[in-house]
Structure formats: C-alpha cells, structure tokens
Protein backbone atom coordinates (compact mmCIF):
# COMPACT_ATOMS: atom_id res chain seq x y z
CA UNK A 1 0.00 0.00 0.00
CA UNK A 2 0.95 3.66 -0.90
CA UNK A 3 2.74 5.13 2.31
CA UNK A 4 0.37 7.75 2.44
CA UNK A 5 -2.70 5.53 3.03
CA UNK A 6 -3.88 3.78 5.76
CA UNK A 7 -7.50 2.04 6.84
CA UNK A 8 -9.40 4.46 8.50
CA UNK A 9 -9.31 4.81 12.19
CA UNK A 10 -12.31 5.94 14.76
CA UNK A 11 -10.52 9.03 15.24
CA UNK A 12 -10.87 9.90 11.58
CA UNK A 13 -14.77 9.93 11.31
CA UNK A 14 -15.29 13.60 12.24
CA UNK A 15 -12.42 14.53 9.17
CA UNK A 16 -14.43 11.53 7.11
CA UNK A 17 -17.67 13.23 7.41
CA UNK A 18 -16.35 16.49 6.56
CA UNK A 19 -15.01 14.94 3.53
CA UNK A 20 -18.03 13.18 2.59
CA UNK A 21 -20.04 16.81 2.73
CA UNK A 22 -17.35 18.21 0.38
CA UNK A 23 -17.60 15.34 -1.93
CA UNK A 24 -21.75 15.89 -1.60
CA UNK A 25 -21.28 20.05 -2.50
CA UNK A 26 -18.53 18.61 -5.82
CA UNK A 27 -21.61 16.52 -6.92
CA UNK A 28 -24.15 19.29 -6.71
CA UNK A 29 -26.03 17.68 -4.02
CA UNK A 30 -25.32 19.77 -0.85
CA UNK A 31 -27.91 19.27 1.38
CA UNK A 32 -28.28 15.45 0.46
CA UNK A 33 -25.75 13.93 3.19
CA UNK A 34 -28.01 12.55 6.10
CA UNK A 35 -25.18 10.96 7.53
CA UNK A 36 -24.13 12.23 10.87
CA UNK A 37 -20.46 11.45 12.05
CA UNK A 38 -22.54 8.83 14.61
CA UNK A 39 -24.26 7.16 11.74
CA UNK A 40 -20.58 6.40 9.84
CA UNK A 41 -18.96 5.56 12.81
CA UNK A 42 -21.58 2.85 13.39
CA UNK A 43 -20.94 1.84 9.83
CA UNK A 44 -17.38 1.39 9.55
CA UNK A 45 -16.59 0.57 13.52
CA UNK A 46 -19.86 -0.87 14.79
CA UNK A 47 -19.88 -4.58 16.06
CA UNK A 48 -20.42 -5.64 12.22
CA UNK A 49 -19.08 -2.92 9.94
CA UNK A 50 -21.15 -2.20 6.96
CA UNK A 51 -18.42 -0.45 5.30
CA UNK A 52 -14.83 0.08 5.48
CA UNK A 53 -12.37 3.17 4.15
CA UNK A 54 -8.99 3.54 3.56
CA UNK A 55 -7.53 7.34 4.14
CA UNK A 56 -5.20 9.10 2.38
CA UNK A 57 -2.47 11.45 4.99
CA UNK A 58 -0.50 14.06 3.77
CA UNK A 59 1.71 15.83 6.74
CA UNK A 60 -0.90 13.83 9.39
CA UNK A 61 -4.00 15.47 7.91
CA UNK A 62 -6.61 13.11 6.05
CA UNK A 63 -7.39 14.65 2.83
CA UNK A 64 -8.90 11.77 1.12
CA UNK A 65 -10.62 8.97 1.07
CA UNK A 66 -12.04 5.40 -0.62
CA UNK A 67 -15.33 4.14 1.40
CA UNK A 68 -16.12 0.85 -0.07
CA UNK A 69 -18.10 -2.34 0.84
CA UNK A 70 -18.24 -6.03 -0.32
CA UNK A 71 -20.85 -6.79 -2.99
CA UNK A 72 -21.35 -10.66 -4.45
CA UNK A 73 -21.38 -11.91 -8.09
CA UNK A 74 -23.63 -14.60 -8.59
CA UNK A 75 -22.04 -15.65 -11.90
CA UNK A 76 -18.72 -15.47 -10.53
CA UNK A 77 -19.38 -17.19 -7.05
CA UNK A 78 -17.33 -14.48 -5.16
CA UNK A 79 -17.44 -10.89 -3.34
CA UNK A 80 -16.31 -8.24 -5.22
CA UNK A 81 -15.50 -4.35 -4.10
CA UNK A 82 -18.02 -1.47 -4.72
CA UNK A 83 -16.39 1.93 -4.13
CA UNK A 84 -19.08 3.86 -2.43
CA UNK A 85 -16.79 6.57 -2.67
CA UNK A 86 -13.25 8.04 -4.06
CA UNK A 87 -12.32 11.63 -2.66
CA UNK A 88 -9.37 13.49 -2.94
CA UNK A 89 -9.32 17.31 -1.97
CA UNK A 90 -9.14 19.56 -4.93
CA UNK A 91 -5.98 21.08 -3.72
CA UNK A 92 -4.16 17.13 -3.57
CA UNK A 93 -5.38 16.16 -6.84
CA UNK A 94 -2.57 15.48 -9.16
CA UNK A 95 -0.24 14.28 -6.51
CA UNK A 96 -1.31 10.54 -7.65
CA UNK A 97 -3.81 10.08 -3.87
CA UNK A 98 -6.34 9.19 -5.83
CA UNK A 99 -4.66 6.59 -7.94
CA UNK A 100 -2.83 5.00 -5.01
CA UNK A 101 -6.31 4.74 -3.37
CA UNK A 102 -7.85 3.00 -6.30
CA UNK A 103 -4.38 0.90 -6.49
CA UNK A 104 -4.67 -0.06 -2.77
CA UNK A 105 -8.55 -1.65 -3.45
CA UNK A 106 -7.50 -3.28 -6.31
CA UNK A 107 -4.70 -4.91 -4.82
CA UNK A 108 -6.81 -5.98 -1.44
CA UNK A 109 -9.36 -7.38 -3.83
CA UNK A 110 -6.60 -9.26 -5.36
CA UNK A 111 -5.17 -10.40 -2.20
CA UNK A 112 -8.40 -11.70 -0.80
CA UNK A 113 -9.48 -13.61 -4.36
CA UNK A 114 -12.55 -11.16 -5.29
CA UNK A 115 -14.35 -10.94 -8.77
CA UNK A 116 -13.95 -7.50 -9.33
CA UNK A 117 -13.73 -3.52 -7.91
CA UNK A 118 -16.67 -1.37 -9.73
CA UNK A 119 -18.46 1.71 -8.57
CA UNK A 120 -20.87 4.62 -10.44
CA UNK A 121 -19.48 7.87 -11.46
CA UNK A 122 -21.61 10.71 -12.29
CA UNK A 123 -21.53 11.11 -16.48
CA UNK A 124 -21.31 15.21 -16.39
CA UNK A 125 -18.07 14.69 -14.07
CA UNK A 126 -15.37 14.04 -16.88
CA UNK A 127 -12.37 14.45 -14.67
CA UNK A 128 -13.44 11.59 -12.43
CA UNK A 129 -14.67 9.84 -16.03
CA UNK A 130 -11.36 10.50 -17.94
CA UNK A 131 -9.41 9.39 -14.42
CA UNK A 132 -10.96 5.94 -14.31
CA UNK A 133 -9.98 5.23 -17.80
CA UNK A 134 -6.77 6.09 -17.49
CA UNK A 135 -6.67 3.61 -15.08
CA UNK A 136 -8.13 0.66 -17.51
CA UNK A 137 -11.70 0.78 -15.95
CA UNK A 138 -14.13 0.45 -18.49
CA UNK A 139 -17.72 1.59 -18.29
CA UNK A 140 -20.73 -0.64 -18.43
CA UNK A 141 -22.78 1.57 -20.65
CA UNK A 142 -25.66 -1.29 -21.69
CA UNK A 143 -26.34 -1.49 -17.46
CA UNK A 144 -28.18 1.19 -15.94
CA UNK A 145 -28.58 1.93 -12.68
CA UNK A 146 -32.03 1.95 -10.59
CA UNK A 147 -32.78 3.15 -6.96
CA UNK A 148 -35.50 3.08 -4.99
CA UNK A 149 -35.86 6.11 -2.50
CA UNK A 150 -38.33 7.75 -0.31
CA UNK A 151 -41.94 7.36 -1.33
CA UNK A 152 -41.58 4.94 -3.58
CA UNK A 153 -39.09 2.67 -1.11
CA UNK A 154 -42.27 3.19 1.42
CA UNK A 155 -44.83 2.08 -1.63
CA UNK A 156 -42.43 -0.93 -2.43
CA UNK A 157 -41.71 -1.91 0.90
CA UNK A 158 -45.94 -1.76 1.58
CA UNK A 159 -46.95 -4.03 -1.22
C-alpha cells in the first residue's frame, strides 16, 4: 500500500464526514448527506461494519478517502468491491492520492481472491470519467442503474 494511506481509524470519522459533505457540495447535491459522524462511525466501527475506508495522509491530515463495501457476483461465485466513494481534496489532486487509493482496493481485492472492484461515477463529471480510464476501468454503458428512494421505497416496501 501507498505510504500515504492507511485504513481508516475511529478518530478519523469527524475529518471523514467532513469529507463526505465536500464530496456531496462537488456533486451538486449539498444538502443530500443525512449521515451524521454517529451514523458512519456505526458503519465502519460498529460490532459488524457495513463499510470500510482507507484514508489518504499528507503531513498527518486526512485529505482523502475510498469508502467501499463487499458486494457478491452470482455468476462469478465471489465478493467483489463497490467503491461507495473516491475523494481526494481539490488542492491534492494530481499528486497521484487518488490513484494510489484505487491501487490499494484493487490490490486488497486481489489479495483476498474477489471478482472485481466497480463503482458509479456521475456522467457530467469528466475528470473523475477521464481518471478511471486512465486507469483501464471500463464503463458498463448497456447497465443502468435503478434506486429506490423515499416514497416509492415506502410504496415498495408496503406491497
């Protein structure tokens, strides 16, 4: 792993969160983080951890971040990684953070025999877009994605 990354620890959730609202305000989507600093430390350091991150440090401060979880292919017959999330603070991108971060999941999903790492990136954001294929990733344009949210999670969720 990149010597500037490290799995997150408790004592980063307040810096985490703070990230995470940056990230949500880069996305256009400022008042859509729910998440209180409570809700991801339950996630990530609860008795069963939902999710797990890996920080990036530069001079002790965390200025980035991957949040990811474990998904499962069915047609492979293993987990894979989704990246919930890849962050790097505007003023640290370039330095190669982001790519060590994306590096570091590919190489524990390597290490622990998973199918894959995939994620969703937004289609307007072509620095993120042009990023990822620098890195090989390819896109899986004939798949789209499909959420349900709000009142129609409570309609679904009724029937």
């Amino acid at each position: 792993m990149h010597p500037a990354l490290r799995p997150a620890r408790a004592a980063d959730v307040d810096r985490l969160h703070a990230l995470v609202v940056e990230l949500a305000v880069y996305e256009r989507e400022p008042d859509a983080v729910r998440a209180t600093p409570s809700d991801l430390a339950a996630a990530l350091f609860g008795p069963q951890p939902a999710a797990y991150a890996l920080v990036a440090e530069v001079d002790g401060e965390v200025v980035g971040f991957a949040l990811y979880f474990y998904s499962f292919s069915t047609w492979e017959g293993v987990h894979g990684i989704y990246l919930e999330d890849l962050y790097v603070e505007p003023r640290h991108r370039g330095s190669g953070l982001g790519r060590a971060l994306l590096a570091a999941l590919a190489e524990l999903a390597l290490s622990r025999g998973l199918a894959r790492v995939e994620w969703s990136v937004l289609n307007w954001n072509s620095p993120a877009v042009d990023f990822y294929r620098r890195m090989g990733a390819v896109a899986m344009d004939e798949w789209t994605v499909y959420r349900l949210t709000g009142p129609a999670l409570l309609a679904a969720g009724a029937a």
